[in-house]
ModelCIF file with pLDDT and N, C-alpha, C, O atoms, coordinates in Angstrom:
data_MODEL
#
_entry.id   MODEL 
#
_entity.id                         1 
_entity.type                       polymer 
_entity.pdbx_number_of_molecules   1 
#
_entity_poly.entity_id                      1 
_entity_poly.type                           'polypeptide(L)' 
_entity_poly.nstd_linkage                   no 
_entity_poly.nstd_monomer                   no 
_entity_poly.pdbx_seq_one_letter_code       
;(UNK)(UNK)(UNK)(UNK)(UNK)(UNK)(UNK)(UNK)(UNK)(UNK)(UNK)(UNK)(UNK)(UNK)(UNK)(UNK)
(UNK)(UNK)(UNK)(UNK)(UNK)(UNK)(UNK)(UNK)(UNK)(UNK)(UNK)(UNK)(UNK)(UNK)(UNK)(UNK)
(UNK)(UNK)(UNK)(UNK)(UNK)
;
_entity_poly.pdbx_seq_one_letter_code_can   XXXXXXXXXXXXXXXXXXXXXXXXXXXXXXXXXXXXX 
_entity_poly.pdbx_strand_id                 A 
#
loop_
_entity_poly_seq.entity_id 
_entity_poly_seq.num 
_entity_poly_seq.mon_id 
_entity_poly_seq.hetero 
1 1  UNK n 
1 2  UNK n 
1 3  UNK n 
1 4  UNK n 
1 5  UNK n 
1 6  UNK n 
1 7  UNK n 
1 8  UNK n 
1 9  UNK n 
1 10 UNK n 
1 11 UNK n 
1 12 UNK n 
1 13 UNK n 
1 14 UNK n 
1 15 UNK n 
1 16 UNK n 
1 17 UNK n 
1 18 UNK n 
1 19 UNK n 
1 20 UNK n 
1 21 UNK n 
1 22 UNK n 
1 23 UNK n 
1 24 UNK n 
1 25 UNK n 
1 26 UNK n 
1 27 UNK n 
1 28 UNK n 
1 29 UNK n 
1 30 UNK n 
1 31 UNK n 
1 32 UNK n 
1 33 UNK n 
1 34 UNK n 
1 35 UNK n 
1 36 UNK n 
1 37 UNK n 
#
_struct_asym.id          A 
_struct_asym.entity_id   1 
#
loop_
_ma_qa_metric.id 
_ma_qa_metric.mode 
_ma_qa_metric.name 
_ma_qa_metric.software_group_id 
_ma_qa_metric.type 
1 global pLDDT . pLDDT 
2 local  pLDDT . pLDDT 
#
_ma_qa_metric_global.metric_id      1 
_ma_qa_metric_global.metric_value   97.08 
_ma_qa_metric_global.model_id       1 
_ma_qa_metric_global.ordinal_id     1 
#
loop_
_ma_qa_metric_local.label_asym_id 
_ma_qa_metric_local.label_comp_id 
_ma_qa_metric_local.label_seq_id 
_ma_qa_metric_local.metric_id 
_ma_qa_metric_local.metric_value 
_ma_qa_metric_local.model_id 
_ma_qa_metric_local.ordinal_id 
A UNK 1  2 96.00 1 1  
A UNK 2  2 97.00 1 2  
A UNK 3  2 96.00 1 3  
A UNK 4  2 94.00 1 4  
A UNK 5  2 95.00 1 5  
A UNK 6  2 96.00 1 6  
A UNK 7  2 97.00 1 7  
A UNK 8  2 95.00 1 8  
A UNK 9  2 96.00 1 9  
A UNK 10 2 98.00 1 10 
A UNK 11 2 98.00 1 11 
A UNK 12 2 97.00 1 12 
A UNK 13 2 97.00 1 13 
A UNK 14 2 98.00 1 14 
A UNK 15 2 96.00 1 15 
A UNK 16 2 96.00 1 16 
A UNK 17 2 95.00 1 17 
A UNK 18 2 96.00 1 18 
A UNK 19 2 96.00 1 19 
A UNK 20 2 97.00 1 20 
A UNK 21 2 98.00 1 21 
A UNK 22 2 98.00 1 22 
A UNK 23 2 98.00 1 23 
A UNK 24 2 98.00 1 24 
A UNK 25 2 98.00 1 25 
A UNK 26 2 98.00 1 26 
A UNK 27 2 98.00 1 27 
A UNK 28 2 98.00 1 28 
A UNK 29 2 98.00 1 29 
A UNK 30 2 98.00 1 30 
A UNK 31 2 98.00 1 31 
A UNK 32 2 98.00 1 32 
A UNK 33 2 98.00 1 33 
A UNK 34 2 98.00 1 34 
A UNK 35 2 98.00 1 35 
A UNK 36 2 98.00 1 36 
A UNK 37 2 98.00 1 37 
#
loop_
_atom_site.group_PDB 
_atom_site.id 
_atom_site.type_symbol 
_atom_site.label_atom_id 
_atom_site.label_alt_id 
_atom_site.label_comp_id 
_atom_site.label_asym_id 
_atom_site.label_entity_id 
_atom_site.label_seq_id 
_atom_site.pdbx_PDB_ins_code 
_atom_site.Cartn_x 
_atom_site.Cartn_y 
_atom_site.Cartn_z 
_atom_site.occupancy 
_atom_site.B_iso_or_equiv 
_atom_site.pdbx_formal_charge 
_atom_site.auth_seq_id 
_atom_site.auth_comp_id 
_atom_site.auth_asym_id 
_atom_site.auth_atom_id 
_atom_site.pdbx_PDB_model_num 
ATOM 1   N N  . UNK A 1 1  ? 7.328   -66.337 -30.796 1.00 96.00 ? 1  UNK A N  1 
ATOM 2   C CA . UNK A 1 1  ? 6.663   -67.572 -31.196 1.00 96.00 ? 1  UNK A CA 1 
ATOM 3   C C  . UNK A 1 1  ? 7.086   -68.018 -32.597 1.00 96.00 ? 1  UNK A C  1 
ATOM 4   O O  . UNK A 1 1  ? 7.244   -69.238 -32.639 1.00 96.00 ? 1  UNK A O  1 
ATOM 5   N N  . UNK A 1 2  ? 7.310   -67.411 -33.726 1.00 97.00 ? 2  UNK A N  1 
ATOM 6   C CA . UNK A 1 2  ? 7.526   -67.567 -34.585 1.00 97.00 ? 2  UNK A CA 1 
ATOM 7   C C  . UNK A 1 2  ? 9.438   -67.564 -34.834 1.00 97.00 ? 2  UNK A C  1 
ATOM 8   O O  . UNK A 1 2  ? 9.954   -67.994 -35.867 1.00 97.00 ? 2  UNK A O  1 
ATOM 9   N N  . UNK A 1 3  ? 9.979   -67.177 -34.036 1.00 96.00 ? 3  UNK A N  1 
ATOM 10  C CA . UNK A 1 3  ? 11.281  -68.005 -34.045 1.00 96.00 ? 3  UNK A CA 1 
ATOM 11  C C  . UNK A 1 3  ? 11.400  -68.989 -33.206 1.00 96.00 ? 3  UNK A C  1 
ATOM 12  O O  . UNK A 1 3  ? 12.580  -69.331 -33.137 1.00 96.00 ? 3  UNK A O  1 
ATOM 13  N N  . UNK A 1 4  ? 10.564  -69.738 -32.385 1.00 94.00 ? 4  UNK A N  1 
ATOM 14  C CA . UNK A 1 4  ? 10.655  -70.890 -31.609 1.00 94.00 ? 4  UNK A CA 1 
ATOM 15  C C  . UNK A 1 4  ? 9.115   -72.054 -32.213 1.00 94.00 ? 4  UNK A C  1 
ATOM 16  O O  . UNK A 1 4  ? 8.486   -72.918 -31.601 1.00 94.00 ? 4  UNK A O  1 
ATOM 17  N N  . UNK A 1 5  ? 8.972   -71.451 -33.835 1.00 95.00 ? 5  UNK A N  1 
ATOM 18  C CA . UNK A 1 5  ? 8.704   -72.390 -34.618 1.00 95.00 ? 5  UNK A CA 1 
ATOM 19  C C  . UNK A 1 5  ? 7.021   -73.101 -33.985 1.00 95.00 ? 5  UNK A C  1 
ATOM 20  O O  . UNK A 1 5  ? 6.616   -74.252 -33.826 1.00 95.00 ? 5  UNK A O  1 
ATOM 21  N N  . UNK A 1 6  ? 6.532   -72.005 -33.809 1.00 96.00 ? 6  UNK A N  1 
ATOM 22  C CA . UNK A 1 6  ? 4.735   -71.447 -33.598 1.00 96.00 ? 6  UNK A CA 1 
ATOM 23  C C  . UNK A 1 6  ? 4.257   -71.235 -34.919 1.00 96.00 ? 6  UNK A C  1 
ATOM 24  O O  . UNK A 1 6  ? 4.976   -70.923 -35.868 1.00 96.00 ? 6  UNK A O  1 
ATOM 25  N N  . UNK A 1 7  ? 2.906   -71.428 -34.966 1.00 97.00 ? 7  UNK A N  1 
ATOM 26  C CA . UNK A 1 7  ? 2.019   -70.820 -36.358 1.00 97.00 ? 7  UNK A CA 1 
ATOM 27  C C  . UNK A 1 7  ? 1.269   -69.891 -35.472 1.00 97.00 ? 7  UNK A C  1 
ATOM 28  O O  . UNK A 1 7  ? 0.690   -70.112 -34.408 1.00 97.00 ? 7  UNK A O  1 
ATOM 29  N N  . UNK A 1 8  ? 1.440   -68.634 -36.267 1.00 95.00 ? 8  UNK A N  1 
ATOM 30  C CA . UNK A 1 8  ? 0.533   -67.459 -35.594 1.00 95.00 ? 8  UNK A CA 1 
ATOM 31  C C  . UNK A 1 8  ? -0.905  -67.636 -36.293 1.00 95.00 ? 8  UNK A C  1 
ATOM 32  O O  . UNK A 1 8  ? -1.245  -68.030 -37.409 1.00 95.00 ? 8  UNK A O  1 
ATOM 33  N N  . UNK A 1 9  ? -1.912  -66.977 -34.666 1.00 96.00 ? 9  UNK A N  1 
ATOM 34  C CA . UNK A 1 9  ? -3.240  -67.280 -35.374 1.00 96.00 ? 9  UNK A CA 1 
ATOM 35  C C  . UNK A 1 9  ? -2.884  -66.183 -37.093 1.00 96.00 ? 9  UNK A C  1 
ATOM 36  O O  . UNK A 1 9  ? -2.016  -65.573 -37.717 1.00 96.00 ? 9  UNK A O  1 
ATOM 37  N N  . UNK A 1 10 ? -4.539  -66.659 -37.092 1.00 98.00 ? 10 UNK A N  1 
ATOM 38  C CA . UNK A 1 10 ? -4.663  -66.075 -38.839 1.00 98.00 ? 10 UNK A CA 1 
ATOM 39  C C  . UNK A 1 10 ? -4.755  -64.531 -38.397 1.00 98.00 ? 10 UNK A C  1 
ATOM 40  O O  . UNK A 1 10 ? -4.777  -64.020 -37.278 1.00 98.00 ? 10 UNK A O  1 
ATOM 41  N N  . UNK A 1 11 ? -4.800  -63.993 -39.647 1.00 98.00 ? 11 UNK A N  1 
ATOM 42  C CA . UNK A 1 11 ? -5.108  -62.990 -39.433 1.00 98.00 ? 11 UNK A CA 1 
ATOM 43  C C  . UNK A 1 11 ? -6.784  -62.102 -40.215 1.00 98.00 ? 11 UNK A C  1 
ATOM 44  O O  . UNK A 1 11 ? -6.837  -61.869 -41.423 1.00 98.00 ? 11 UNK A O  1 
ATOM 45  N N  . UNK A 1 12 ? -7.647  -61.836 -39.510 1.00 97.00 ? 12 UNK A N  1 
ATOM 46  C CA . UNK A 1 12 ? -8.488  -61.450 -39.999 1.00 97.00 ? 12 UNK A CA 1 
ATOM 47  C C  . UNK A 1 12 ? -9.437  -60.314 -40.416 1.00 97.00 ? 12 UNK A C  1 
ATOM 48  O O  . UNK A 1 12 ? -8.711  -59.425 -40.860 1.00 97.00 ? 12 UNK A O  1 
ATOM 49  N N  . UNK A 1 13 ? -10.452 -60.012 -40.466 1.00 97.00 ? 13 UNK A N  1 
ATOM 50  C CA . UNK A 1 13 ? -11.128 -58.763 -40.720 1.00 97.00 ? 13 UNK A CA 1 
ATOM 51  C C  . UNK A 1 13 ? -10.305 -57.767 -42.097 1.00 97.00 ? 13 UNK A C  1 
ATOM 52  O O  . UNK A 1 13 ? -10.262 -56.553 -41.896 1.00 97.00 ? 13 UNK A O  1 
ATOM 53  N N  . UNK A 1 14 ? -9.866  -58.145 -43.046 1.00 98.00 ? 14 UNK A N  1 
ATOM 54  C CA . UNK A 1 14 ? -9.392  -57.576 -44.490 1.00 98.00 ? 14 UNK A CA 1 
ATOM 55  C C  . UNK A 1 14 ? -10.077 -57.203 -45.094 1.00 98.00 ? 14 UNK A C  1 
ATOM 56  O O  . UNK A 1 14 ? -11.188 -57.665 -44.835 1.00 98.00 ? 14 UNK A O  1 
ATOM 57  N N  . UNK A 1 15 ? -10.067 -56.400 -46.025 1.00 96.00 ? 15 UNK A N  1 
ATOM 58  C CA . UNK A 1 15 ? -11.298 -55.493 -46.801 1.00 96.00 ? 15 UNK A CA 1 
ATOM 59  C C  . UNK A 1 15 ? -10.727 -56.578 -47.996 1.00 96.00 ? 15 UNK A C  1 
ATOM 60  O O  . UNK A 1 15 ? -9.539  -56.817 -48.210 1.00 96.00 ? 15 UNK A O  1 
ATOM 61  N N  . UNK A 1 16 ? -12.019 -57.228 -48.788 1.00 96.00 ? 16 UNK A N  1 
ATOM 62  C CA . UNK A 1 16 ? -12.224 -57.614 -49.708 1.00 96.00 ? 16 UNK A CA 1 
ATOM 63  C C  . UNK A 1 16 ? -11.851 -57.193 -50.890 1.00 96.00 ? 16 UNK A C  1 
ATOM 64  O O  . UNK A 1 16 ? -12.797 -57.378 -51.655 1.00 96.00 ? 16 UNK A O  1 
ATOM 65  N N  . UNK A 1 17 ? -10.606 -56.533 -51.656 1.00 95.00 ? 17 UNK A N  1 
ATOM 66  C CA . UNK A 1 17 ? -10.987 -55.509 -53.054 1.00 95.00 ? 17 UNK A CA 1 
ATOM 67  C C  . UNK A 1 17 ? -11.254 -56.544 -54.102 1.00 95.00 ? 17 UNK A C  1 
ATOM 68  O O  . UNK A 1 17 ? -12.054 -56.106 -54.929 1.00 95.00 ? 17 UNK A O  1 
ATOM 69  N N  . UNK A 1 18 ? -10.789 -57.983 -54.398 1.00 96.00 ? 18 UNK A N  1 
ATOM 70  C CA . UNK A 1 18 ? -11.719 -58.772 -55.407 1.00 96.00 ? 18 UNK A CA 1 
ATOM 71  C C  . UNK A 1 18 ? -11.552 -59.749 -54.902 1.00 96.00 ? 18 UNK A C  1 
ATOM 72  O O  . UNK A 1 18 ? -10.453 -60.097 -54.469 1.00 96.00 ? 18 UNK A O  1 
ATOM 73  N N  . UNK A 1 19 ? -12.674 -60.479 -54.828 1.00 96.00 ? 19 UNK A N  1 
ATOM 74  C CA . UNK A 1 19 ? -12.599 -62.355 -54.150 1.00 96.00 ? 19 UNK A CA 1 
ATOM 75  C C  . UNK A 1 19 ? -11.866 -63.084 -54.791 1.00 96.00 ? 19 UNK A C  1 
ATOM 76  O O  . UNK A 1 19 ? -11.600 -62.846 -55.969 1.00 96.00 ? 19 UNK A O  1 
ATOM 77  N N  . UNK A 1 20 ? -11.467 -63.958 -54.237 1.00 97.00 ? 20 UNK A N  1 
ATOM 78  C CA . UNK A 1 20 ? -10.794 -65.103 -54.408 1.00 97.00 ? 20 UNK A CA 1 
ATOM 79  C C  . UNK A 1 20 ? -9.895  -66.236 -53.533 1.00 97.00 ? 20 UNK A C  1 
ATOM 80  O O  . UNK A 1 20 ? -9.993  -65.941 -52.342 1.00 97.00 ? 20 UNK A O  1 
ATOM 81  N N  . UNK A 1 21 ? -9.208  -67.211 -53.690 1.00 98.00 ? 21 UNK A N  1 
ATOM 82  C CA . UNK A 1 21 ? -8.389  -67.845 -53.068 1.00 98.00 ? 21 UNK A CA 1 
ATOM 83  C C  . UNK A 1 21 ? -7.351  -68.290 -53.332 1.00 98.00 ? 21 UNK A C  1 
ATOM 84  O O  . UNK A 1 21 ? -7.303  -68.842 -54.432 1.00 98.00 ? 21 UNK A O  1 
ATOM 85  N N  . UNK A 1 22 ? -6.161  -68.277 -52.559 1.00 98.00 ? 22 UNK A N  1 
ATOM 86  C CA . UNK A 1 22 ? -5.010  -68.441 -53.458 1.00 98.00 ? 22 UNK A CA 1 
ATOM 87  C C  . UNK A 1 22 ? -4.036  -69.662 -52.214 1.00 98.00 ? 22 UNK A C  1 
ATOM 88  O O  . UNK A 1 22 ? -4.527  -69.224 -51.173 1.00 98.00 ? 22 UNK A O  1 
ATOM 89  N N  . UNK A 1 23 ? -3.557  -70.222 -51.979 1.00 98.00 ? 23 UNK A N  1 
ATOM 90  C CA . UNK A 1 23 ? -2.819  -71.112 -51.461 1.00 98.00 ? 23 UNK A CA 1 
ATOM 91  C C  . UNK A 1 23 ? -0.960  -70.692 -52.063 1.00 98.00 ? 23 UNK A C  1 
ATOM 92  O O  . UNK A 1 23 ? -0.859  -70.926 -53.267 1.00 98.00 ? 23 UNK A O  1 
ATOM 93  N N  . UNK A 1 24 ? 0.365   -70.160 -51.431 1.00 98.00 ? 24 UNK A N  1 
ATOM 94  C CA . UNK A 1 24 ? 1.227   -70.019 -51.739 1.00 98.00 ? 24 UNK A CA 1 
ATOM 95  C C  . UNK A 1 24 ? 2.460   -69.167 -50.962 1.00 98.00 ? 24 UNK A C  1 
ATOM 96  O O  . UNK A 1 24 ? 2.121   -68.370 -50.087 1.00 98.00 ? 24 UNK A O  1 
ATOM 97  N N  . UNK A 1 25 ? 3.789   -69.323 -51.259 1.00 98.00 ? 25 UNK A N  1 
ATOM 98  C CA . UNK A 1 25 ? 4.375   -68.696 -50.628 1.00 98.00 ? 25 UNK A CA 1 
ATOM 99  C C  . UNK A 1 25 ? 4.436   -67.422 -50.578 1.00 98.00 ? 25 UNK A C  1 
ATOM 100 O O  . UNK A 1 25 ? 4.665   -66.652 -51.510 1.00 98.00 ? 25 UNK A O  1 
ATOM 101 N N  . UNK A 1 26 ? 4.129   -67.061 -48.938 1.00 98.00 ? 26 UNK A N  1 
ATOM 102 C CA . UNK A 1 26 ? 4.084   -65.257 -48.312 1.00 98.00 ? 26 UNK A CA 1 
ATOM 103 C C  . UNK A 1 26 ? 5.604   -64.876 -48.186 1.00 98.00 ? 26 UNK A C  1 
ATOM 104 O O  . UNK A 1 26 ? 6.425   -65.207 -47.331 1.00 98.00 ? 26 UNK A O  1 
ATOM 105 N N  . UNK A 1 27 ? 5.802   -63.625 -49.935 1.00 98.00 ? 27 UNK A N  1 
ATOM 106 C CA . UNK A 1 27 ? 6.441   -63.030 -49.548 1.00 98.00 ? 27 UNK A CA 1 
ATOM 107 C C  . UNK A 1 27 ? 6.353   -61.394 -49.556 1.00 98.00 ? 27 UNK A C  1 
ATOM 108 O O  . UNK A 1 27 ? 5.175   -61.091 -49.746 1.00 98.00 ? 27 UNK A O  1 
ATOM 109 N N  . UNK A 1 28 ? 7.060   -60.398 -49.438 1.00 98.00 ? 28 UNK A N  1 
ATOM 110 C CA . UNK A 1 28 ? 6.879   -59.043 -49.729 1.00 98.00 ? 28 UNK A CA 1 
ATOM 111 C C  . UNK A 1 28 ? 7.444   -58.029 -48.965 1.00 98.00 ? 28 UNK A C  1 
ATOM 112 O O  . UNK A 1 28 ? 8.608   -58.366 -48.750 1.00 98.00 ? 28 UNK A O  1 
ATOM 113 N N  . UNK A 1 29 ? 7.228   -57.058 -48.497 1.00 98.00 ? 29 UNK A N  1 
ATOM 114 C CA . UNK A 1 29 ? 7.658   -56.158 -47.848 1.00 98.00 ? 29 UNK A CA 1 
ATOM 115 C C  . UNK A 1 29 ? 7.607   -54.533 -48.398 1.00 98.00 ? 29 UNK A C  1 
ATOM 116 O O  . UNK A 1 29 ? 6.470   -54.093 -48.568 1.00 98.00 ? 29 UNK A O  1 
ATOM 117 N N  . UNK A 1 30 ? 8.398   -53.893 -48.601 1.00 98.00 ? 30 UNK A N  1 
ATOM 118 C CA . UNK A 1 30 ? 8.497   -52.360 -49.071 1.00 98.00 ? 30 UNK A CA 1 
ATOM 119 C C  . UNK A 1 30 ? 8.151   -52.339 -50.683 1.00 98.00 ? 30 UNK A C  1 
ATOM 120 O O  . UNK A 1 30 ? 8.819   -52.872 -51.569 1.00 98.00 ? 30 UNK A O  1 
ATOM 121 N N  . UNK A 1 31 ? 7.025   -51.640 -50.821 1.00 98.00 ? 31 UNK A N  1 
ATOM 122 C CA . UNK A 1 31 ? 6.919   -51.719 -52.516 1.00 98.00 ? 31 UNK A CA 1 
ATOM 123 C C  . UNK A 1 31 ? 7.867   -51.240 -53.380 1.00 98.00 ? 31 UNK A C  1 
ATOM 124 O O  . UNK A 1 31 ? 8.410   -51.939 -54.235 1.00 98.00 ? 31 UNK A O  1 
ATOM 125 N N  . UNK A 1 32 ? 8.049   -50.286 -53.228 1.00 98.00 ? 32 UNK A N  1 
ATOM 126 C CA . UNK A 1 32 ? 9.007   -49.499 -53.795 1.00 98.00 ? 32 UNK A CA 1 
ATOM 127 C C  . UNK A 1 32 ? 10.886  -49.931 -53.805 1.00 98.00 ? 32 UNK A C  1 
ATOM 128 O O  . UNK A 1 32 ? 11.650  -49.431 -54.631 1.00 98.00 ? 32 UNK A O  1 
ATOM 129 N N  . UNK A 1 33 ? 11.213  -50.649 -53.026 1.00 98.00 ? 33 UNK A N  1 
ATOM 130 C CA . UNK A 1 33 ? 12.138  -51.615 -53.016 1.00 98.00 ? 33 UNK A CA 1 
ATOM 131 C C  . UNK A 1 33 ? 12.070  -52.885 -53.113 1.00 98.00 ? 33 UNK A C  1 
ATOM 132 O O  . UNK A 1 33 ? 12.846  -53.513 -52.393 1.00 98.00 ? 33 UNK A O  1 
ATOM 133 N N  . UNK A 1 34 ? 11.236  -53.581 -53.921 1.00 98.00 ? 34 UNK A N  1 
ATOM 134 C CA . UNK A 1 34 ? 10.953  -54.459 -54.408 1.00 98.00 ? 34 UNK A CA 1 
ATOM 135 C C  . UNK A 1 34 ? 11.242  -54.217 -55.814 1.00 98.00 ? 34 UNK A C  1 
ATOM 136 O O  . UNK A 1 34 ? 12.011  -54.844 -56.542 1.00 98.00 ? 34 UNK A O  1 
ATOM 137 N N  . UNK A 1 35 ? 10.293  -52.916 -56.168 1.00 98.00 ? 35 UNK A N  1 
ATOM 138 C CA . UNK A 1 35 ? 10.145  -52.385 -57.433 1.00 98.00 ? 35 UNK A CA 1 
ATOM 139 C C  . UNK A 1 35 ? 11.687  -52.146 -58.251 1.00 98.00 ? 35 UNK A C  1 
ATOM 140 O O  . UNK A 1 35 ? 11.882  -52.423 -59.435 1.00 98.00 ? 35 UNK A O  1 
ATOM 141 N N  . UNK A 1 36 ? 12.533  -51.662 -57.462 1.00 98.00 ? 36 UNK A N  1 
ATOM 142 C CA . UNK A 1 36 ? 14.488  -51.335 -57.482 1.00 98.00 ? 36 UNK A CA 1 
ATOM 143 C C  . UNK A 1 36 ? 14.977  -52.900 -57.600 1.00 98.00 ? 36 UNK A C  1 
ATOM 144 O O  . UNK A 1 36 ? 16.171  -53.099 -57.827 1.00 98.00 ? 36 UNK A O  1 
ATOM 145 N N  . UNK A 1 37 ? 14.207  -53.862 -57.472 1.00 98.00 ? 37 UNK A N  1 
ATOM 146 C CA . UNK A 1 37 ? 14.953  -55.226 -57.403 1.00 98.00 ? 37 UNK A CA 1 
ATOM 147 C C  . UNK A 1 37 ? 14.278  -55.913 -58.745 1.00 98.00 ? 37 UNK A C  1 
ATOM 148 O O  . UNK A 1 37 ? 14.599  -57.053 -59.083 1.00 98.00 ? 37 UNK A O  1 
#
């Protein structure tokens, strides 16, 4: 779905660790190779 250009539902039920809201581009992946970049 998402290579034939679908929006996947949301995703929900997340543990809260501090509130807030943020609107922006999702990126990320492996911490630790992020961290090397």
């Amino acid at each position: 779905k998402l290579l034939q250009g679908d929006v996947p539902k949301p995703i929900t039920g997340l543990k809260t660790l501090r509130d807030g809201t943020c609107t922006g581009t999702l990126l990320g992946g492996n911490l630790s190779t992020i961290v090397r970049m």
